[in-house]
Structure formats: structure tokens, C-alpha cells
PDB file of N, CA and C in Angstrom:
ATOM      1  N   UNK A   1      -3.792 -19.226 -46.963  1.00  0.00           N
ATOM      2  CA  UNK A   1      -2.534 -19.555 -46.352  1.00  0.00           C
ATOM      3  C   UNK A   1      -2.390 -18.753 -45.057  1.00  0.00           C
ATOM      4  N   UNK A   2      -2.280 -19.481 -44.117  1.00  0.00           N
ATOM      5  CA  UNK A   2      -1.815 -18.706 -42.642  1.00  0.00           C
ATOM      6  C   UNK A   2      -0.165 -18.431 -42.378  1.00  0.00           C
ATOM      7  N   UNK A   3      -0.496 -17.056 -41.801  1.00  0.00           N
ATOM      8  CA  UNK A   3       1.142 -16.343 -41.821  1.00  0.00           C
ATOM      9  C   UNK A   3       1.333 -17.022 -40.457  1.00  0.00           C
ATOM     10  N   UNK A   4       2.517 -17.413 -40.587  1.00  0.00           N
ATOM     11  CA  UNK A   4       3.841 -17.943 -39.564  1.00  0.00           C
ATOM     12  C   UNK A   4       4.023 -16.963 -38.184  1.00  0.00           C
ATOM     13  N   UNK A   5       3.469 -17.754 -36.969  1.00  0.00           N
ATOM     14  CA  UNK A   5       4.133 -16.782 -36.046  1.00  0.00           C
ATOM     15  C   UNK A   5       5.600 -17.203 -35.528  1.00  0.00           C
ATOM     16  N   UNK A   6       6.544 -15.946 -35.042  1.00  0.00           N
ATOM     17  CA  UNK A   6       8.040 -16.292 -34.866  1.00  0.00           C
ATOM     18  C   UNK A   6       7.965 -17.011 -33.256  1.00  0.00           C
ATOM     19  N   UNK A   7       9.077 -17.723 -32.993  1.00  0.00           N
ATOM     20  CA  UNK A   7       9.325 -17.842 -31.996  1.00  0.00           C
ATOM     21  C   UNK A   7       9.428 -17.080 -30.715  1.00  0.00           C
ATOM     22  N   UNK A   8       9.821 -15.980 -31.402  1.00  0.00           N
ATOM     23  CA  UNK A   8      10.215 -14.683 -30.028  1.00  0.00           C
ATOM     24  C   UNK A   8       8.708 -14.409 -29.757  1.00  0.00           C
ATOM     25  N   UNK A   9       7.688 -14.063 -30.804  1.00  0.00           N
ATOM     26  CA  UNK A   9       6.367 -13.507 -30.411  1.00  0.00           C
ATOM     27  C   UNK A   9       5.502 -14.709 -29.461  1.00  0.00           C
ATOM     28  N   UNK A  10       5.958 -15.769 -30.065  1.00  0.00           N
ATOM     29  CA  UNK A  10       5.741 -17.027 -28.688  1.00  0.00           C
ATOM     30  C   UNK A  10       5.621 -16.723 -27.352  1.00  0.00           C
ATOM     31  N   UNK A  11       7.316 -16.991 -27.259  1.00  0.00           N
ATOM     32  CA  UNK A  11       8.105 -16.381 -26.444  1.00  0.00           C
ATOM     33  C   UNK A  11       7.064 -15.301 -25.189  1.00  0.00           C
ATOM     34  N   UNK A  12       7.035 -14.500 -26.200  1.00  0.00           N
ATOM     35  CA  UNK A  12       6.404 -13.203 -25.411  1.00  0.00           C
ATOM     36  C   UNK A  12       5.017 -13.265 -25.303  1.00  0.00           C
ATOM     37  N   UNK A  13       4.647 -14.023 -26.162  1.00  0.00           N
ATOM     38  CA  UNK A  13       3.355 -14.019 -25.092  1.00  0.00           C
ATOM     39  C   UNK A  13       3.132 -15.191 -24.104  1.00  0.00           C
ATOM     40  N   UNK A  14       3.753 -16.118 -24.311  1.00  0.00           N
ATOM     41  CA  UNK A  14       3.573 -16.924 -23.148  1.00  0.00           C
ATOM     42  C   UNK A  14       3.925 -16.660 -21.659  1.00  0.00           C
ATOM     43  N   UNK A  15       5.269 -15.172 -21.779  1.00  0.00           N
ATOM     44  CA  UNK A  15       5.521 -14.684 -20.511  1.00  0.00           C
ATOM     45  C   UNK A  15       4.185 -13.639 -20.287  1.00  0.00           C
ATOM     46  N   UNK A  16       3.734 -12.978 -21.051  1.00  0.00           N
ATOM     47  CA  UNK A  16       2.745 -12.091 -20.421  1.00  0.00           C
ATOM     48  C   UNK A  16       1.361 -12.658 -20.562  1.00  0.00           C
ATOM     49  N   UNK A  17       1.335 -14.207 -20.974  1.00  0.00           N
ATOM     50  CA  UNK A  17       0.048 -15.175 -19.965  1.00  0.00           C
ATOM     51  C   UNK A  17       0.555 -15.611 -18.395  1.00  0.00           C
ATOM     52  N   UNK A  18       1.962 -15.539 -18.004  1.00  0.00           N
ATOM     53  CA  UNK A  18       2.133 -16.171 -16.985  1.00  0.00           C
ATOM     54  C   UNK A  18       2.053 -15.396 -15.929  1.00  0.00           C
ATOM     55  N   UNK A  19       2.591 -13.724 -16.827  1.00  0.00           N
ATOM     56  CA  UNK A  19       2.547 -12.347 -15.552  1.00  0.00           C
ATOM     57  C   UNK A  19       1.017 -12.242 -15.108  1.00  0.00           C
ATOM     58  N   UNK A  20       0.125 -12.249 -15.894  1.00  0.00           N
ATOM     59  CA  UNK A  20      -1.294 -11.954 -16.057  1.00  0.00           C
ATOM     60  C   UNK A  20      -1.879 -12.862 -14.931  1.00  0.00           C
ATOM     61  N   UNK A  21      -1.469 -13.897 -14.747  1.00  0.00           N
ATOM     62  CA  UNK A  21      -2.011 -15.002 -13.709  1.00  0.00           C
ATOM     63  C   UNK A  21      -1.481 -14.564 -12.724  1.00  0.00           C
ATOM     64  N   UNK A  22      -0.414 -14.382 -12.244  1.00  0.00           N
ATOM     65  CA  UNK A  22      -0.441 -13.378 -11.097  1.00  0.00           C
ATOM     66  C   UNK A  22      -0.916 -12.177 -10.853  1.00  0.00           C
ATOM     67  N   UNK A  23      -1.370 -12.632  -8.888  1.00  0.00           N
ATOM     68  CA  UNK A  23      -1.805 -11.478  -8.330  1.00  0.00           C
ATOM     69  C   UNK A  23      -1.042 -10.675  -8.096  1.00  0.00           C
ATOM     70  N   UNK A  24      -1.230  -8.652  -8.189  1.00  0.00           N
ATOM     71  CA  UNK A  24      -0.182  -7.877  -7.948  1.00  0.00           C
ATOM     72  C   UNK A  24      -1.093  -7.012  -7.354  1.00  0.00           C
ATOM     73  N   UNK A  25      -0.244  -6.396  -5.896  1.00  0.00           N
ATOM     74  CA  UNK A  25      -1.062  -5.733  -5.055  1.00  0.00           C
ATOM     75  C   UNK A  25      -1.280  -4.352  -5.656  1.00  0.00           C
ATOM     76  N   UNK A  26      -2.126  -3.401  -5.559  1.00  0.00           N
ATOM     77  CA  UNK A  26      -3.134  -2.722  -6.411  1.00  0.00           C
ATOM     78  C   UNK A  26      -2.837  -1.349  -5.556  1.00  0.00           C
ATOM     79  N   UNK A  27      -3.250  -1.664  -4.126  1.00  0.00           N
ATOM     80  CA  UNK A  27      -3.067  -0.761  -3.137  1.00  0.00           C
ATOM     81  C   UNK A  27      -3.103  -1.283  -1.706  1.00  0.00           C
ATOM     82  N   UNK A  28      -2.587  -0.521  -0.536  1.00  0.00           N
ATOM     83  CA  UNK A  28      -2.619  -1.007   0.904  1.00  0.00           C
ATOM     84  C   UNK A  28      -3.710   0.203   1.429  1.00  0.00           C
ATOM     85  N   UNK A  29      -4.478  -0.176   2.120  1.00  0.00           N
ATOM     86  CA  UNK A  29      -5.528   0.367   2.816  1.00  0.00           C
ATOM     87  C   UNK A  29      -5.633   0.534   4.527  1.00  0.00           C
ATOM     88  N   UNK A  30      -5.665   1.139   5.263  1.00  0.00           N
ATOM     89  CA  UNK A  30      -5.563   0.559   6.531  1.00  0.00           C
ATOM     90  C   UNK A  30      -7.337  -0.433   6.947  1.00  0.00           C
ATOM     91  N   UNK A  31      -6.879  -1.446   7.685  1.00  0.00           N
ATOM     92  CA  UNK A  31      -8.087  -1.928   7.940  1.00  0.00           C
ATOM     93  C   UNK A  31      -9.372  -1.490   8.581  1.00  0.00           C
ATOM     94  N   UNK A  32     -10.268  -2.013   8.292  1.00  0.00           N
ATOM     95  CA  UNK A  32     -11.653  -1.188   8.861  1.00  0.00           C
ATOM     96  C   UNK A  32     -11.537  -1.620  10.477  1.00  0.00           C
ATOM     97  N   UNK A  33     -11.847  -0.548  11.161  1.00  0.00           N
ATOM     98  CA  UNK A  33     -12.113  -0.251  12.577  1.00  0.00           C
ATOM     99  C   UNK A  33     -13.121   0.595  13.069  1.00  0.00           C
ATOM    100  N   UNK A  34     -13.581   0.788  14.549  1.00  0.00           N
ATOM    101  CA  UNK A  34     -14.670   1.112  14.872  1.00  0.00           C
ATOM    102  C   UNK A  34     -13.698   2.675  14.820  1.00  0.00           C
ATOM    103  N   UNK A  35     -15.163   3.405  15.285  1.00  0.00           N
ATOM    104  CA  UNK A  35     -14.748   5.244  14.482  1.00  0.00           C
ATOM    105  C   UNK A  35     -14.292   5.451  15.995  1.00  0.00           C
ATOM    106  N   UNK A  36     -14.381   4.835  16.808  1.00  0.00           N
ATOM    107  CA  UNK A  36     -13.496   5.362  18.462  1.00  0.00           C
ATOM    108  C   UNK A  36     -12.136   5.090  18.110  1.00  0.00           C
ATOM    109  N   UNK A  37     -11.813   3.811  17.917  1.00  0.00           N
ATOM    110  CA  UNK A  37     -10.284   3.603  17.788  1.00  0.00           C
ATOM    111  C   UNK A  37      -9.403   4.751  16.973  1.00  0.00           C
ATOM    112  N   UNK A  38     -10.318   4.545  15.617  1.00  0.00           N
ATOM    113  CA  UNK A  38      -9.618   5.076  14.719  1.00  0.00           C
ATOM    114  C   UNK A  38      -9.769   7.124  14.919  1.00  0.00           C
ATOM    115  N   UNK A  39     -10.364   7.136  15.800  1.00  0.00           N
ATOM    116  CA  UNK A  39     -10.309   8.934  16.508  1.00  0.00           C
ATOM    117  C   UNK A  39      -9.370   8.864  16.965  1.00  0.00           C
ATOM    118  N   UNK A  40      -8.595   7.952  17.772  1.00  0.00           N
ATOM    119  CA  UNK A  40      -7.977   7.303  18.953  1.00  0.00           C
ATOM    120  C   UNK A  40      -6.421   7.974  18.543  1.00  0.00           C
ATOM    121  N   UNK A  41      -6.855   7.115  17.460  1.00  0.00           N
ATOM    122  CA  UNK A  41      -5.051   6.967  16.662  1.00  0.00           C
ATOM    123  C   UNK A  41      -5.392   8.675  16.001  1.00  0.00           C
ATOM    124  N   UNK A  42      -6.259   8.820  15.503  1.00  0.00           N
ATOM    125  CA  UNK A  42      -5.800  10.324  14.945  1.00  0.00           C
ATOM    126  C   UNK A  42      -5.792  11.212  15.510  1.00  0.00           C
ATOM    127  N   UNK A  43      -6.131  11.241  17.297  1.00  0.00           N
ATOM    128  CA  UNK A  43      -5.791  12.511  18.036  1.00  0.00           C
ATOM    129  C   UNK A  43      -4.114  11.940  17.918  1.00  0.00           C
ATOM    130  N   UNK A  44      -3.791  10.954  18.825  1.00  0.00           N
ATOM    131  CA  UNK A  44      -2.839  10.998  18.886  1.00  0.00           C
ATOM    132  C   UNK A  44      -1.565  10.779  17.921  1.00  0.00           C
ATOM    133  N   UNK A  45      -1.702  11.009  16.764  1.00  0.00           N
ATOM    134  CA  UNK A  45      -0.991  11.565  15.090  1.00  0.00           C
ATOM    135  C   UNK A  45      -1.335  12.716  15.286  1.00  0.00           C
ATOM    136  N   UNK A  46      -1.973  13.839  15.238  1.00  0.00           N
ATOM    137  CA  UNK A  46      -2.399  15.050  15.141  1.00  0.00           C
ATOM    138  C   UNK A  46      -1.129  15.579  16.016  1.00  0.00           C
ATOM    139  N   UNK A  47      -1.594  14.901  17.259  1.00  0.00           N
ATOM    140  CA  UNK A  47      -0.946  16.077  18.878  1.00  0.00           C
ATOM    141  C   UNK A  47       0.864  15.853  18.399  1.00  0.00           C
ATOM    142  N   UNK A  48       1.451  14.911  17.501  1.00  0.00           N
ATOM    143  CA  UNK A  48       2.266  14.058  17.481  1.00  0.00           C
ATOM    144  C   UNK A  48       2.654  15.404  16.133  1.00  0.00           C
ATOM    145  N   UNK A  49       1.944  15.795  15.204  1.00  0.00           N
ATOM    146  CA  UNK A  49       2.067  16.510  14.354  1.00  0.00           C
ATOM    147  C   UNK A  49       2.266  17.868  14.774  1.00  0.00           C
ATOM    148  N   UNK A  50       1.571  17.937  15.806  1.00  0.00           N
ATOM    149  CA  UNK A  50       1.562  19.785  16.299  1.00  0.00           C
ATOM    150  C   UNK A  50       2.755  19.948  17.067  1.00  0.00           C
ATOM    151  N   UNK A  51       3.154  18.471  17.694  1.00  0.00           N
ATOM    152  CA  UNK A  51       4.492  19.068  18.471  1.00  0.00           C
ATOM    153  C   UNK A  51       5.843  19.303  17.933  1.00  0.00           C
ATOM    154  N   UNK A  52       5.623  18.561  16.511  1.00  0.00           N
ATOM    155  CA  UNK A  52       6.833  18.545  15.642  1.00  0.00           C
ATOM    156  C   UNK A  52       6.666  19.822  14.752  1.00  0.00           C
ATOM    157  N   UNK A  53       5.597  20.441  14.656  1.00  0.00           N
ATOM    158  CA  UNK A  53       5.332  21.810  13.322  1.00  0.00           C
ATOM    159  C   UNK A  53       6.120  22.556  14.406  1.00  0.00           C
ATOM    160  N   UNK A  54       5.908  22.680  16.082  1.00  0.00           N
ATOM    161  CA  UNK A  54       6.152  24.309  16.747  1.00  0.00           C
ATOM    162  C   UNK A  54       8.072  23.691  17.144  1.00  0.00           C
ATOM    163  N   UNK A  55       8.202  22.451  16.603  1.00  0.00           N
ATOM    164  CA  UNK A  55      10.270  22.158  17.015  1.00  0.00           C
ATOM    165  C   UNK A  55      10.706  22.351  15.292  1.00  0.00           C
ATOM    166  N   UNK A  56       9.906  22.774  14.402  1.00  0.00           N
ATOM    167  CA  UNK A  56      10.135  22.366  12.858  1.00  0.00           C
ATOM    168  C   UNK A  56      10.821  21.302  12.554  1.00  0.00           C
ATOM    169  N   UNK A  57      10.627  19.907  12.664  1.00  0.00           N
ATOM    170  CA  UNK A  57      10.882  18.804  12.053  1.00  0.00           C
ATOM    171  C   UNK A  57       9.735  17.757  11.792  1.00  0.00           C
ATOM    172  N   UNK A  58      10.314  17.005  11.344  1.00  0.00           N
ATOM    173  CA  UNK A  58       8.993  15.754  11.117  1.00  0.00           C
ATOM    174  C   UNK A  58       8.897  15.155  12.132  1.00  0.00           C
ATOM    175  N   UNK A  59       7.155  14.838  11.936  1.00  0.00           N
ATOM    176  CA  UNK A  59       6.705  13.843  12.615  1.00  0.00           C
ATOM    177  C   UNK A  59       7.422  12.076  13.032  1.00  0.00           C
ATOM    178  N   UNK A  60       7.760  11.571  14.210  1.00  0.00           N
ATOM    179  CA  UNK A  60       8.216  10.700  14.133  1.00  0.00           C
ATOM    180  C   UNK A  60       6.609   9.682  14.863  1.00  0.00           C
ATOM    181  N   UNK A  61       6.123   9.366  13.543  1.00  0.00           N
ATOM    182  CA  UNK A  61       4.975   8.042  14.058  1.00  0.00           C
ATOM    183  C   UNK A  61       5.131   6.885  14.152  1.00  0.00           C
ATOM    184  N   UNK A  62       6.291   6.385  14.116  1.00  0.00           N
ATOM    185  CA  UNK A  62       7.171   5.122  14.605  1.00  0.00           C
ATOM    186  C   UNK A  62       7.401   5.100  15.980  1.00  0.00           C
ATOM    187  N   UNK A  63       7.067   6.027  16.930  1.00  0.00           N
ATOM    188  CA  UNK A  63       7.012   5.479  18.290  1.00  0.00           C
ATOM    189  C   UNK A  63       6.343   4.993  18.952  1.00  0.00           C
ATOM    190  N   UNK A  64       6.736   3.828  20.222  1.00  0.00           N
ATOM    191  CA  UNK A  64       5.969   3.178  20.471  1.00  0.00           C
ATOM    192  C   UNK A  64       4.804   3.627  20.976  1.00  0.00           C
ATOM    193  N   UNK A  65       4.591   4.588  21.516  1.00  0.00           N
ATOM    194  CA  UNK A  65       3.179   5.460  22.115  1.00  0.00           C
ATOM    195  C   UNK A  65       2.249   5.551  21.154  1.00  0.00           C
ATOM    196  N   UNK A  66       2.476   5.721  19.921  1.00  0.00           N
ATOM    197  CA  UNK A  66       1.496   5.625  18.748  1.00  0.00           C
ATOM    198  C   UNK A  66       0.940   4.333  18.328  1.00  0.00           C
ATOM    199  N   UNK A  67      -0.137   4.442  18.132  1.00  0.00           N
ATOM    200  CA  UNK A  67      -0.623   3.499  17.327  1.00  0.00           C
ATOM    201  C   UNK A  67      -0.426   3.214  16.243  1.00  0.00           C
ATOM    202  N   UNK A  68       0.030   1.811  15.454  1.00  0.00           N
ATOM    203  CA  UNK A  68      -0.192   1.547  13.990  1.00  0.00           C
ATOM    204  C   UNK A  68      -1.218   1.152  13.611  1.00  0.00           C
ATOM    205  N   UNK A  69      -1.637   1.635  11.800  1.00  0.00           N
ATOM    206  CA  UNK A  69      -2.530   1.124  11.121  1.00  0.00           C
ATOM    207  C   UNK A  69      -2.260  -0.634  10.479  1.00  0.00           C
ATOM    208  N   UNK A  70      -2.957  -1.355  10.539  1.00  0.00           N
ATOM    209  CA  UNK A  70      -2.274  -2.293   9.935  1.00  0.00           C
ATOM    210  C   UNK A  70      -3.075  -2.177   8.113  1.00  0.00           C
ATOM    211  N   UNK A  71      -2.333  -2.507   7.479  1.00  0.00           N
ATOM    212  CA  UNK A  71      -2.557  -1.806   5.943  1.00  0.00           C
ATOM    213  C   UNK A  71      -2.699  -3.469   5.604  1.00  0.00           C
ATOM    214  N   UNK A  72      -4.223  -3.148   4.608  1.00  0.00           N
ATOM    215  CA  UNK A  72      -4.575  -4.090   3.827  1.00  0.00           C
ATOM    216  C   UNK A  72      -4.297  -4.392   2.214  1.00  0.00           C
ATOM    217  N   UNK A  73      -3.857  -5.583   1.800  1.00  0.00           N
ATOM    218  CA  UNK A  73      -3.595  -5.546   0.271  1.00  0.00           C
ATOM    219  C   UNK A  73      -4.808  -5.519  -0.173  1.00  0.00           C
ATOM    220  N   UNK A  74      -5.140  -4.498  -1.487  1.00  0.00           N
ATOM    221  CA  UNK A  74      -6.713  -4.970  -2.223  1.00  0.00           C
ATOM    222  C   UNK A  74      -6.052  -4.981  -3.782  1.00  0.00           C
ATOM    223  N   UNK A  75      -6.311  -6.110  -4.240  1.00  0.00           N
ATOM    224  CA  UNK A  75      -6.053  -6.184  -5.946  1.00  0.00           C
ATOM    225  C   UNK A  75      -6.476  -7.489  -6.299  1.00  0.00           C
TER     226      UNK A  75
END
């Protein structure tokens, strides 16, 4: 004789077959670039870092003079 499954255990697994089929981003990476650029951007984050350690506040790397990374989804 086979035991009875309930409705709710249904239920629940049919939502965590549907979560499972979706993709969920894993991590953001910045994209691959040649090792000049990417020196490029990290002098100028560094110099961007040293001028904010000797005023004691944070770094602001949201300005336009800086370069952004553009960040990749991998999952």
C-alpha cells in the first residue's frame, strides 16, 4: 500500500521545481580587460584613495574622472 502525499507537500514542491528553474545571479565580476586599462583605473582609485586617507573621509569613486568597472553576472 502506498502512503498518501498531502496537498501542501504538493504544493511545496511544485514551488521549489519552479524556483530551481530559475536563474539567480551567483556573483558580479568586473569584466575582463587588457592589464593597461585595468592599471589605468587602479592608479587612478589608488591616487583617489590617498587623497581621501590624508582629508580622513571616504573615497568618492563615483566621479566622473574615474573610471567604472562594468560588473559581470556569473551563475
Amino acid at each position: 500500500m502506498r502512503a498518501r502525499v498531502s496537498m501542501a507537500t504538493l504544493k511545496r514542491l511544485e514551488a521549489l521545481e519552479r524556483v530551481r528553474g530559475q536563474r539567480k545571479v551567483v556573483a558580479l565580476f568586473p569584466e575582463l580587460m587588457p592589464v593597461d586599462e585595468w592599471g589605468a583605473i587602479a592608479s587612478n582609485m589608488q591616487a583617489e584613495l590617498k587623497a581621501n586617507i590624508k582629508k580622513d573621509c571616504p573615497p568618492q569613486y563615483d566621479k566622473g574622472d574615474l573610471s567604472h568597472l562594468v560588473l559581470v553576472a556569473i551563475g
